[in-house]
Protein backbone atom coordinates (compact mmCIF):
# COMPACT_ATOMS: atom_id res chain seq x y z
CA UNK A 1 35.77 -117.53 -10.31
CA UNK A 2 32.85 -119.21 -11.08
CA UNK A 3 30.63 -116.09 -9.91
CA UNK A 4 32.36 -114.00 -12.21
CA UNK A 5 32.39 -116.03 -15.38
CA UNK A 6 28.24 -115.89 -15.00
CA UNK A 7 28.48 -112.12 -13.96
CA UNK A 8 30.36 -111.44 -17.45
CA UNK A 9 28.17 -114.30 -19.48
CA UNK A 10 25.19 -112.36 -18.69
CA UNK A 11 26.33 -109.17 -19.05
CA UNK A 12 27.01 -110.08 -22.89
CA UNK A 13 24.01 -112.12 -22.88
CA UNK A 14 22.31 -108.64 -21.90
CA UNK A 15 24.08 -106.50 -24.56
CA UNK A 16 23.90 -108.95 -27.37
CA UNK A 17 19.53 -109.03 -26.35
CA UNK A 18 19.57 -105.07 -26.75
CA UNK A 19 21.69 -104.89 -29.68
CA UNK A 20 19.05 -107.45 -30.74
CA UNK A 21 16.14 -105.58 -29.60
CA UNK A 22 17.49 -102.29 -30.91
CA UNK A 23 17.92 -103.79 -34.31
CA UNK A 24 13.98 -105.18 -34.52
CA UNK A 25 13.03 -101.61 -32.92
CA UNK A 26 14.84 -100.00 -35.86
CA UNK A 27 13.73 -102.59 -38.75
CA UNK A 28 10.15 -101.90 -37.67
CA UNK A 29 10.35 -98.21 -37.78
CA UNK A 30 12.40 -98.46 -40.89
CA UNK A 31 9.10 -100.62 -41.92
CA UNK A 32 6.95 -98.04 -40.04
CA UNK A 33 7.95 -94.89 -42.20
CA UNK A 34 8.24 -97.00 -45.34
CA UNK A 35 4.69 -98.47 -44.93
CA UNK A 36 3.62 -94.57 -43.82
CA UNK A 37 5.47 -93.18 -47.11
CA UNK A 38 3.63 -95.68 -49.21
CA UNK A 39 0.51 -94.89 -48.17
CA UNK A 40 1.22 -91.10 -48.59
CA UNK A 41 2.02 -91.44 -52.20
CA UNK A 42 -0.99 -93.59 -53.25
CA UNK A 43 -3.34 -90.74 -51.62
CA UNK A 44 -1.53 -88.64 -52.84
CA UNK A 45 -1.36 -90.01 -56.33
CA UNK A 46 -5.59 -91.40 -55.88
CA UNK A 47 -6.59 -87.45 -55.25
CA UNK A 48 -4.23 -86.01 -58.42
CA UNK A 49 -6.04 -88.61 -60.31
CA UNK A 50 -9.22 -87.84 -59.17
CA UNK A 51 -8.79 -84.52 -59.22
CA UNK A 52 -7.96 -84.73 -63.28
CA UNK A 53 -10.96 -87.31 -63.57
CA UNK A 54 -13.72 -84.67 -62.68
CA UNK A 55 -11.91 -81.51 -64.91
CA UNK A 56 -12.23 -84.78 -67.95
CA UNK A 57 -16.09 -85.05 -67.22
CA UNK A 58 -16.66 -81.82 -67.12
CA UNK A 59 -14.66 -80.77 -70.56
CA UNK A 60 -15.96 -83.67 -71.74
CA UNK A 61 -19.66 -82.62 -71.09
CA UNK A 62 -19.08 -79.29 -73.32
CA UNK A 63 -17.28 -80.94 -76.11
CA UNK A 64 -19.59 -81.57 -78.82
CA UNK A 65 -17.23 -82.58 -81.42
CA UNK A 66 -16.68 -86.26 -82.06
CA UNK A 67 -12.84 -85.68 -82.10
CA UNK A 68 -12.49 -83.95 -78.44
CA UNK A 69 -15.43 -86.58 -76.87
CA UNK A 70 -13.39 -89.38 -77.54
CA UNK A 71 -10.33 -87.77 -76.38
CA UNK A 72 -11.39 -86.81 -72.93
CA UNK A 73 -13.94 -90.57 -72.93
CA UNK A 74 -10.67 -91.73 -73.41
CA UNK A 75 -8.91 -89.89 -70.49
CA UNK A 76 -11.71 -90.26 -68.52
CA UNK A 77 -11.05 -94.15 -68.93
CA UNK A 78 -7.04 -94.43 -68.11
CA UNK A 79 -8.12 -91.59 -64.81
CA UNK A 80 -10.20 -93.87 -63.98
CA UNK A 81 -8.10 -96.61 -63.99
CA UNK A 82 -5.09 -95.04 -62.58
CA UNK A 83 -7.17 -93.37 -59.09
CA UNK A 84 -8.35 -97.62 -59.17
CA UNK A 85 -4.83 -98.86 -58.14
CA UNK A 86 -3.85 -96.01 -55.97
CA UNK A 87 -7.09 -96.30 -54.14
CA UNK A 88 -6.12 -100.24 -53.77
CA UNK A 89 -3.16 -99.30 -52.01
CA UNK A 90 -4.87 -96.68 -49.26
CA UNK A 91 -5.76 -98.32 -45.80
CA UNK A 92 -9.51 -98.10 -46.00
CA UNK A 93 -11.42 -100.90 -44.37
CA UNK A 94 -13.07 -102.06 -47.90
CA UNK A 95 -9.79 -101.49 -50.28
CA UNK A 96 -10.12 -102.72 -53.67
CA UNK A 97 -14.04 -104.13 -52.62
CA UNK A 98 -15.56 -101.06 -51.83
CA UNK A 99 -18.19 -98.42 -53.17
CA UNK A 100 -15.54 -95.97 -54.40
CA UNK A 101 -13.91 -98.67 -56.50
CA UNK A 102 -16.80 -99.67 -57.76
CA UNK A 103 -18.09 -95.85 -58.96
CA UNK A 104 -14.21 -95.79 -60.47
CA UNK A 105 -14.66 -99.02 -62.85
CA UNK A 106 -18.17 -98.01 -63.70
CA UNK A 107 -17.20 -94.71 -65.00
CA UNK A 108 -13.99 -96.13 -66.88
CA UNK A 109 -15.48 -98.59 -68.30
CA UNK A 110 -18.63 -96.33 -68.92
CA UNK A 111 -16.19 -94.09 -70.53
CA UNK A 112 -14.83 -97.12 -72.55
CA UNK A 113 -17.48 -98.19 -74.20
CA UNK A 114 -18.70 -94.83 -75.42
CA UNK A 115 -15.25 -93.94 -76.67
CA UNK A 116 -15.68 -97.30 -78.83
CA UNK A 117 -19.25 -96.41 -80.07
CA UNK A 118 -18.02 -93.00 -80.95
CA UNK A 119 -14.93 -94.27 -82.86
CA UNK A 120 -17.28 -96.48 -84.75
CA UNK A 121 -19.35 -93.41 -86.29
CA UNK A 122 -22.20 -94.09 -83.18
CA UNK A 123 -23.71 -91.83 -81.60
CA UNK A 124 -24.36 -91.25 -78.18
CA UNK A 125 -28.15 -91.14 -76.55
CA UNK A 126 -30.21 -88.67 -74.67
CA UNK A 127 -29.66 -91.00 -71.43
CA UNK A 128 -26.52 -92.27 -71.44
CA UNK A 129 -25.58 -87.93 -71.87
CA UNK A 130 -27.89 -87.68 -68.39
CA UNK A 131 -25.91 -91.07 -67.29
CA UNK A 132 -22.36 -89.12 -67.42
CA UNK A 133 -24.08 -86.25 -66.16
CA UNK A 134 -24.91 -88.19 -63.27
CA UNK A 135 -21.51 -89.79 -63.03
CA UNK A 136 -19.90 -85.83 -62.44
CA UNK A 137 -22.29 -84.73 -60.08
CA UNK A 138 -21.51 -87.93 -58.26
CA UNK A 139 -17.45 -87.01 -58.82
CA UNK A 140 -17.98 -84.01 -57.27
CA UNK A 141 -18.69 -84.70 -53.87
CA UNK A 142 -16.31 -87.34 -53.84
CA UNK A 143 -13.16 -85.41 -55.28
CA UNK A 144 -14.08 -82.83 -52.94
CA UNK A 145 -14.10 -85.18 -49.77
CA UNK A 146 -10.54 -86.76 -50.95
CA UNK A 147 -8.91 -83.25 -51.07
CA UNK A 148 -10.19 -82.20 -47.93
CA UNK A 149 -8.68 -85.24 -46.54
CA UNK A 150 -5.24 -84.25 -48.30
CA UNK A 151 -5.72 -80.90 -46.91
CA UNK A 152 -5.88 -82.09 -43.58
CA UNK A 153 -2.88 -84.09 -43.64
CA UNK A 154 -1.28 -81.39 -44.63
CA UNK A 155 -2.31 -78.90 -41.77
CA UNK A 156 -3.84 -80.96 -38.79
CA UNK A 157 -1.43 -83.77 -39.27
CA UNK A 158 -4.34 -86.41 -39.86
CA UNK A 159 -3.64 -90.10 -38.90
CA UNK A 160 -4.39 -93.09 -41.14
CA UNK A 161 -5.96 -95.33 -38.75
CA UNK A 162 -8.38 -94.29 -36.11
CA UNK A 163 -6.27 -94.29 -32.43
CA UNK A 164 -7.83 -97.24 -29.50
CA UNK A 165 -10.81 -95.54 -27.79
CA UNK A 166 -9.37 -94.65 -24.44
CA UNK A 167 -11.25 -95.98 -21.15
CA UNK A 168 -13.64 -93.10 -21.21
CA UNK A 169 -15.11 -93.55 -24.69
CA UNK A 170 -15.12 -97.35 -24.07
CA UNK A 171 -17.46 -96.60 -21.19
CA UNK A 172 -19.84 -94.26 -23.17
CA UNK A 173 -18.43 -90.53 -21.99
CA UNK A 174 -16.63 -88.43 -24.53
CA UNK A 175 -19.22 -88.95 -27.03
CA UNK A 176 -21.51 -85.94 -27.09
CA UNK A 177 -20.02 -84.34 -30.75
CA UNK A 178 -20.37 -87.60 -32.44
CA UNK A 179 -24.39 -88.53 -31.18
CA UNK A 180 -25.07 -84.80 -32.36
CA UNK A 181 -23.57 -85.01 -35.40
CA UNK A 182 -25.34 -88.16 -35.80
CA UNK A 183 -28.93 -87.26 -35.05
CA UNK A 184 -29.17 -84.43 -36.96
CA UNK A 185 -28.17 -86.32 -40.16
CA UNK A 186 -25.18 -84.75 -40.49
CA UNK A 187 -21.10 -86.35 -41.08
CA UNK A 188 -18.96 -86.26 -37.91
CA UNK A 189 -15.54 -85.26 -38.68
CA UNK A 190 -13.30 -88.16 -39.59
CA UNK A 191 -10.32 -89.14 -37.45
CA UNK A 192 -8.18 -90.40 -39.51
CA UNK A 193 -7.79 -91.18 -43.27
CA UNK A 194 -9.28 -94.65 -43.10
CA UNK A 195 -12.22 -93.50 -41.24
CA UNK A 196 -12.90 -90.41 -43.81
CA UNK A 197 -12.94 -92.91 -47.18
CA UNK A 198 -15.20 -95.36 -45.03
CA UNK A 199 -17.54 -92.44 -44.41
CA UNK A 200 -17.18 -91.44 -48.31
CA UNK A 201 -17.74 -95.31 -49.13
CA UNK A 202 -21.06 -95.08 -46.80
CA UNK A 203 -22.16 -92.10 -48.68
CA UNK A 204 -21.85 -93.54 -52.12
CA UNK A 205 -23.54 -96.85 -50.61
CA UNK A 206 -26.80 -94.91 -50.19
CA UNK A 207 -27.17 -93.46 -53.74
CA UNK A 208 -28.88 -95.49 -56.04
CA UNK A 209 -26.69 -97.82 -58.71
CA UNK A 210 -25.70 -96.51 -62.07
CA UNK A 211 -28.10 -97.68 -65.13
CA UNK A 212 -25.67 -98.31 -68.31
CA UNK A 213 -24.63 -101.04 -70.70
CA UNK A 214 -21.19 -101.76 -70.60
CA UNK A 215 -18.89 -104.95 -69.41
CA UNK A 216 -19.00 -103.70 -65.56
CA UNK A 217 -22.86 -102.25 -65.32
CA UNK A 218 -23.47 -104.42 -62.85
CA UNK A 219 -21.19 -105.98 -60.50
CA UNK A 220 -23.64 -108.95 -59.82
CA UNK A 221 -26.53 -110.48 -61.65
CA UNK A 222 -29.60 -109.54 -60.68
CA UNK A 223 -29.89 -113.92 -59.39
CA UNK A 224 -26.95 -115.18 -58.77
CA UNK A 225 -26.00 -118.31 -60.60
CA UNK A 226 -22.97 -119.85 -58.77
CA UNK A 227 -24.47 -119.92 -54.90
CA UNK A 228 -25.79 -123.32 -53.69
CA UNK A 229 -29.18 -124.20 -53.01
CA UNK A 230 -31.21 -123.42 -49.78
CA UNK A 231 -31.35 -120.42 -47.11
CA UNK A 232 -29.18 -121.01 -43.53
CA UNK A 233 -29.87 -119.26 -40.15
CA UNK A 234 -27.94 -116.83 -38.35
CA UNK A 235 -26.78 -119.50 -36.35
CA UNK A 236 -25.57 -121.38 -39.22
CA UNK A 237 -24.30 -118.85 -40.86
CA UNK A 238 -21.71 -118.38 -37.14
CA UNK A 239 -20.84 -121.76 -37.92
CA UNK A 240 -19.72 -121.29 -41.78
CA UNK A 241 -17.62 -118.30 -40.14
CA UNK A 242 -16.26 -120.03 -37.40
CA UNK A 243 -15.14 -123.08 -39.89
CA UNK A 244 -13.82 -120.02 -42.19
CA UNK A 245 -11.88 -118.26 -39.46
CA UNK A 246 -10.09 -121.51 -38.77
CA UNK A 247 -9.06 -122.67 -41.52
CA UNK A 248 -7.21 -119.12 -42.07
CA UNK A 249 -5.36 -119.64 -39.19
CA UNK A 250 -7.35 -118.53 -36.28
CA UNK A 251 -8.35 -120.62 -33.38
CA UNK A 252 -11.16 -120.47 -30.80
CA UNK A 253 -12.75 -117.45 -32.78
CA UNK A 254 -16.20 -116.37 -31.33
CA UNK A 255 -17.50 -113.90 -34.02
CA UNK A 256 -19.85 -111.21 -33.42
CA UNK A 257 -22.70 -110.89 -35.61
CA UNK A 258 -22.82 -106.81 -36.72
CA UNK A 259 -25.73 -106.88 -39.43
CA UNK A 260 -27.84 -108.02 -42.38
CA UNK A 261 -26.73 -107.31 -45.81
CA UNK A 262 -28.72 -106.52 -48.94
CA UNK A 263 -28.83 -107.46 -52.60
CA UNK A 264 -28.51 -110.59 -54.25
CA UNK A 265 -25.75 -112.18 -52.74
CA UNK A 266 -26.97 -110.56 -48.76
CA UNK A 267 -27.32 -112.65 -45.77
CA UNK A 268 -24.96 -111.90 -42.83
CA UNK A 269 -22.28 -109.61 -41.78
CA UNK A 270 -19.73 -110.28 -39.02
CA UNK A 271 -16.74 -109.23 -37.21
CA UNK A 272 -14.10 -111.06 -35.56
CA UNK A 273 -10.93 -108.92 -34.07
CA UNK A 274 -10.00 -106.98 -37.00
CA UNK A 275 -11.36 -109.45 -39.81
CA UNK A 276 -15.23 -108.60 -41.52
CA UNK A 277 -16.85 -111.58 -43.39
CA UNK A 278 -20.34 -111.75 -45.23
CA UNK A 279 -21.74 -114.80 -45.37
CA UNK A 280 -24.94 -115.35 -47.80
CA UNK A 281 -28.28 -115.91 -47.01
CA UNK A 282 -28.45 -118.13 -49.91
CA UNK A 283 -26.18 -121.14 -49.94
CA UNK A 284 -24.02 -119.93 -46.46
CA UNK A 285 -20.99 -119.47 -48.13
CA UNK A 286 -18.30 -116.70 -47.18
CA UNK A 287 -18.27 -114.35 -50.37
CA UNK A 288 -16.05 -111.70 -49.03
CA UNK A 289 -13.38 -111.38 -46.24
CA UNK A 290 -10.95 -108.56 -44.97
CA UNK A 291 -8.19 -108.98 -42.11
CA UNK A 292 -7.67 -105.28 -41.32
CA UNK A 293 -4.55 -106.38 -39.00
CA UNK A 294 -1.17 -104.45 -38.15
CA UNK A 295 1.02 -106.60 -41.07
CA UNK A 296 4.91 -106.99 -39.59
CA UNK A 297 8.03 -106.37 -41.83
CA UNK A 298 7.69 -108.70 -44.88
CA UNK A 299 9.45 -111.76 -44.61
CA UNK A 300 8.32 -113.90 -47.68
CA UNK A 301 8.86 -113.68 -51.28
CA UNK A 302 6.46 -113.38 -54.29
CA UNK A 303 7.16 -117.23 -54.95
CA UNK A 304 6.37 -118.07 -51.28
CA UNK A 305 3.21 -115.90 -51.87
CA UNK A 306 1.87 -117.89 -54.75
CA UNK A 307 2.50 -121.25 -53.22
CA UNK A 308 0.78 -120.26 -50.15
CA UNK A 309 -2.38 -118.64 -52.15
CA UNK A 310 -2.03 -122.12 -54.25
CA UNK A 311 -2.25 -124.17 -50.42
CA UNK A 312 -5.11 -121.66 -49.16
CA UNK A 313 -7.26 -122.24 -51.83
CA UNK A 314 -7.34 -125.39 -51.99
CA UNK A 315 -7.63 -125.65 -48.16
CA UNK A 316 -10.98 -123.56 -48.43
CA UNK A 317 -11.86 -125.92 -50.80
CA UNK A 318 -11.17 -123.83 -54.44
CA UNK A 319 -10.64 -125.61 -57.44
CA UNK A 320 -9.01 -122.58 -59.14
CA UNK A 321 -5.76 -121.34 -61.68
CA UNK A 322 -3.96 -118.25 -60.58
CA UNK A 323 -4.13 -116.17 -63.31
CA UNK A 324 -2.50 -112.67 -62.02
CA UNK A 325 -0.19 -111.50 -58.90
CA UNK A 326 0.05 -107.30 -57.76
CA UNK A 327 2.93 -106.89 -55.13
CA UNK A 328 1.55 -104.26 -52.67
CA UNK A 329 4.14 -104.44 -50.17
CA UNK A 330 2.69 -105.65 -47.06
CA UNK A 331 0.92 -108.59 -49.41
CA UNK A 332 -0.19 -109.41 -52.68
CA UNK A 333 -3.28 -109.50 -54.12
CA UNK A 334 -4.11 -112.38 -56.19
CA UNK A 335 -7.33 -113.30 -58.88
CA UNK A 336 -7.65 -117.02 -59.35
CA UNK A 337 -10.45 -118.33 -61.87
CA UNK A 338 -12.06 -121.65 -62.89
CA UNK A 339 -10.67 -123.59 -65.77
CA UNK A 340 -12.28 -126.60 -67.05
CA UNK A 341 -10.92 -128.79 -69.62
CA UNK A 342 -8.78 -125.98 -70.63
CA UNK A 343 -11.02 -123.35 -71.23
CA UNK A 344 -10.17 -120.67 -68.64
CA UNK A 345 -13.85 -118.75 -67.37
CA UNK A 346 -12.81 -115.82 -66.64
CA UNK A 347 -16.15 -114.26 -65.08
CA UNK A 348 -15.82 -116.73 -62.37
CA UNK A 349 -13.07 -115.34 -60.41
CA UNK A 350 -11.84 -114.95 -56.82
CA UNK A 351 -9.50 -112.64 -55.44
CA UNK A 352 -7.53 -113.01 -52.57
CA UNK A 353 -4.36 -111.26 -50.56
CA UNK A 354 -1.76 -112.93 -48.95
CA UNK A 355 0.20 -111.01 -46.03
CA UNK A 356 3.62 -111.24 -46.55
CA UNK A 357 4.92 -111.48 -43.28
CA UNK A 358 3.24 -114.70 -42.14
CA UNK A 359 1.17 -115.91 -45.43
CA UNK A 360 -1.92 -115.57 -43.90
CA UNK A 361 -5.25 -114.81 -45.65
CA UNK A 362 -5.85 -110.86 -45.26
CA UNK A 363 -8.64 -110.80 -47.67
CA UNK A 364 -11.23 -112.33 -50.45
CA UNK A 365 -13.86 -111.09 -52.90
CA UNK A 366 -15.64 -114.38 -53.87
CA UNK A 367 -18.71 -112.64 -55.38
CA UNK A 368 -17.88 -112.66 -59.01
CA UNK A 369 -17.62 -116.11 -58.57
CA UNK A 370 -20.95 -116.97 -56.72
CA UNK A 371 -22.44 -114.37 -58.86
CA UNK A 372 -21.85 -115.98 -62.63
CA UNK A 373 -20.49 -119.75 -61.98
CA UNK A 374 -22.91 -122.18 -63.58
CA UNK A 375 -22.48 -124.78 -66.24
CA UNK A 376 -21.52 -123.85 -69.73
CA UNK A 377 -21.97 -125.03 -73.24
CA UNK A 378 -19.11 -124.18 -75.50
CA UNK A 379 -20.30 -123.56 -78.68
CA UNK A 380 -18.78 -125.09 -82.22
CA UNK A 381 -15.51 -123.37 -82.63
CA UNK A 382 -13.03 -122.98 -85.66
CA UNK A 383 -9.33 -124.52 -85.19
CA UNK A 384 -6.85 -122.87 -83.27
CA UNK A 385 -4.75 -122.67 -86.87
CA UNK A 386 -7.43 -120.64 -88.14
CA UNK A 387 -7.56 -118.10 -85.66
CA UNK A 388 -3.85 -117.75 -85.77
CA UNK A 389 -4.37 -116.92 -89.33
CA UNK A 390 -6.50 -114.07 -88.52
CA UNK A 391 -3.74 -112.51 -86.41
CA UNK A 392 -0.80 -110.02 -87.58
CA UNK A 393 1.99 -112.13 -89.89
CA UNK A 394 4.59 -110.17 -87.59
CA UNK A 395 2.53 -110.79 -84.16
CA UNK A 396 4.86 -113.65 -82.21
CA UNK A 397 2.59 -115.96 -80.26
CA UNK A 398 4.11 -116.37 -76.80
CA UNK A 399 0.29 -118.51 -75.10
CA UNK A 400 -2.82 -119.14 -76.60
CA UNK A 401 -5.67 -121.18 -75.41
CA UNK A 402 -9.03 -121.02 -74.91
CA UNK A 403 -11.07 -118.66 -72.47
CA UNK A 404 -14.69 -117.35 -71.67
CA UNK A 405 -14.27 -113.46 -71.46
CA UNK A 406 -17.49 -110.82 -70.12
CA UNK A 407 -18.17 -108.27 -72.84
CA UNK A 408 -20.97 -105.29 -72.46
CA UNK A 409 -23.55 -105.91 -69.69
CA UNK A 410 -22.90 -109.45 -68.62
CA UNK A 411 -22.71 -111.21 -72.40
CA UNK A 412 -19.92 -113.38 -72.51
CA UNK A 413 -18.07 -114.47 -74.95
CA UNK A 414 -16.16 -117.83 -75.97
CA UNK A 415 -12.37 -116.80 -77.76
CA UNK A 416 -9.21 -118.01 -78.17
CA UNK A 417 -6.96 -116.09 -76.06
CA UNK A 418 -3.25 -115.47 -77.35
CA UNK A 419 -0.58 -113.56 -75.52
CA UNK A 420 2.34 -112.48 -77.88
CA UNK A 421 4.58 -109.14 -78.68
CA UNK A 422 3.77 -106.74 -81.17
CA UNK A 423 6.62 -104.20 -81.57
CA UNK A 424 8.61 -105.11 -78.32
CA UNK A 425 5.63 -104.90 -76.13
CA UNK A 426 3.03 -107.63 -74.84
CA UNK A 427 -0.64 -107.89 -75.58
CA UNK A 428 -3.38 -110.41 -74.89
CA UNK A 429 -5.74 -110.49 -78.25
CA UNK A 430 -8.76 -112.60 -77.96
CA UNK A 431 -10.73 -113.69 -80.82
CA UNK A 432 -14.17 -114.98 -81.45
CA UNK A 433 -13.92 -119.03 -81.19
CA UNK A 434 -16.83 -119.31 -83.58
CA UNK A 435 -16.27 -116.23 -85.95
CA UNK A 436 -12.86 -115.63 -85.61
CA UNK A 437 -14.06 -111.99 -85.06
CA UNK A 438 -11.34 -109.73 -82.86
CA UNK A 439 -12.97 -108.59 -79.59
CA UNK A 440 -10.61 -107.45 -77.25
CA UNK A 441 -6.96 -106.22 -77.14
CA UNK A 442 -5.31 -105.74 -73.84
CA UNK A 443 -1.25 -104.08 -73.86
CA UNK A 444 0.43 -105.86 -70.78
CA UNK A 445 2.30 -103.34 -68.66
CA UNK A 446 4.99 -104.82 -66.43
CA UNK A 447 6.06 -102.92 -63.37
CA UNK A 448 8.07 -104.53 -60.18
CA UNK A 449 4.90 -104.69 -58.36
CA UNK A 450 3.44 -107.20 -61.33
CA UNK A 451 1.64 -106.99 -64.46
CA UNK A 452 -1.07 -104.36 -65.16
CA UNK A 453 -3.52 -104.70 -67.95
CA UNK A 454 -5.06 -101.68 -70.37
């Protein structure tokens, strides 16, 4: 009797654990194809984009009436921004942080502050016509690369992530395309999708920076301002990473030191599992980060996000206010800047993602932060009444307060910030604190994903 009571226990014991495991195996290919279709659209969408970015510059460079340059400056700008967000989305190792996102702001924002010149009755100079020149014959290249990816999606069925190295590559065999292609200088076909935008980022990396005045021509001073004081060792520098690594939720980590970096804010590159940190020469701090991990089924929400970004950064030792949430999915990306005595600095800003299926840390950009953080003197300002008065009678103030915001080059510039609606739709209008002057208007688009700025 006995016997078969524990015959038929485990029996449903063993059909309830493969109903179970049947279930997870169908949730994570449910996840799987919805992860795989996500990704599909945003290349999709990133090469359309890109595609109608370069026909802009080029129309653009024959137009020689005002009227037509500002309209296709003007497209040039929202392409811009539009391939920025789907490229955010596409699994490339340095998403959102990389050389291709960088070329897309610069030439938006380029593009910007042209179209405002032009509006103005300016005119626009022998270089800056070479500098968008420059910017298309850069395009090129690149647009060309992101369709042949497409195309061989389409036709060899191209992976997004580069597939383990089997036991023969691991041991050095197997490799005799990939040295050739090497030594002769020339670009060994990509693998996957990830593997061909890191090659396209590595490309880029190698041309010399863009030479322009506008709010993103450089995406660092030329000395940092915000990175502490004194030079630390290789060896240190494996310490800062180690201290990093755990308080992110690894343990034990023994990270592998892959490189120097360049530039102002260079020191040390390293790699631990899937995660790459820098760590500066300057100051040994970590100033960017990037878990390139398998993320599971999402299990938290957007408020479980925040508060978990909120405990991280403080953790790491940030004294900063969350100022803006994206919802890719898998995780969502954060930017968190300083406030002090309620003036929010916008310049100095971090931006971090939070995986949504444990909260971990996935990635962080500290460099704007390291590269303008420094002490400020707010200069005489008029009341906030005044300001308001210099607004629209019918524009309904929803926020205001005060905030540091980076103009052309790397001016900045203290304003009252108000948020409000204008016509059923949101803005943020910032005004000169000490002229009262209007500087910037930003229309707040709201999506389910979060709120976009243009």
């Amino acid at each position: 009797m006995h016997r078969k009571f524990w015959i038929g226990a485990l029996a449903v014991a063993l059909l309830i654990s493969l109903g179970w495991g049947y279930n997870e195996y169908r949730l994570a290919g449910e996840y799987r194809l919805a992860a795989e279709n996500n990704n599909h659209r945003a290349l999709t969408d990133f090469a359309s984009h890109l595609n109608q970015l370069e026909t802009d510059m080029a129309k653009g460079d024959v137009a020689s009436n005002p009227t037509q340059r500002i309209l296709y400056l003007s497209q040039i700008s929202s392409k811009s921004d539009a391939a920025l967000k789907d490229f955010a989305q596409i699994p490339s190792n340095q998403a959102g942080l990389s050389y291709v996102g960088e070329f897309l702001t610069q030439s938006g924002d380029f593009a910007r502050t042209l179209t405002q010149r032009i509006a103005g009755g300016g005119t626009i100079s022998a270089e800056e016509e070479k500098t968008l020149r420059d910017m298309h014959e850069r395009l090129l290249p690149v647009n060309q690369k992101v369709q042949d990816i497409m195309n061989r999606m389409d036709t060899e069925n191209l992976v997004w992530i580069d597939p383990k190295p089997s036991l023969r590559q691991r041991l050095g065999f197997s490799g005799t395309q990939i040295a050739e292609a090497a030594a002769d200088g020339s670009e060994a076909p990509s693998k996957s999708v990830r593997s061909g935008l890191d090659q396209l980022d590595a490309s880029l990396q190698k041309l010399p920076p863009f030479s322009y005045t506008g709010e993103f021509a450089t995406r660092v001073v030329s000395k940092p301002l915000g990175l502490p004081s004194g030079n630390v060792t290789r060896g240190q520098a494996q310490g800062v990473v180690r201290d990093f690594l755990n308080k992110v939720g690894y343990t034990n980590t023994t990270p592998e030191f892959v490189g120097d970096s360049q530039g102002p804010l260079g020191g040390y590159m390293w790699k631990y599992e899937n995660a790459d940190l820098e760590v500066s020469r300057q100051g040994g701090v970590v100033t960017y980060y990037r878990d390139q991990r398998s993320i599971d089924p999402r299990t938290m929400s957007i408020e479980d996000a925040t508060s978990r970004a909120k405990s991280i950064l403080k953790t790491l030792g940030w004294q900063l206010v969350l100022t803006s949430s994206e919802d890719y999915g898998s995780y969502v990306q954060f930017d968190a800047v300083v406030e002090e005595n309620g003036v929010r600095i916008y310049p100095d800003k971090v931006r971090l993602m939070i995986a949504l299926d444990n909260g971990h840390l996935i990635g962080l950009d500290a460099a704007p932060y390291y590269a303008f953080h420094h002490t400020r003197t707010f200069p005489a300002k008029i009341t906030l009444n005044q300001a308001v008065r210099k607004l629209r009678a019918n524009f309904k103030i929803l926020e205001s307060r005060l905030a540091v915001i980076a103009k052309t080059g790397n001016q900045e510039i203290y304003c009252y910030e108000f948020r409000g609606q204008y016509q059923g739709e949101e803005y943020l209008l910032y005004l000169n604190a000490s002229t009262g002057a209007e500087e910037k208007i930003q229309r707040i688009i709201k999506t389910p994903r979060g709120e976009y700025l243009q």
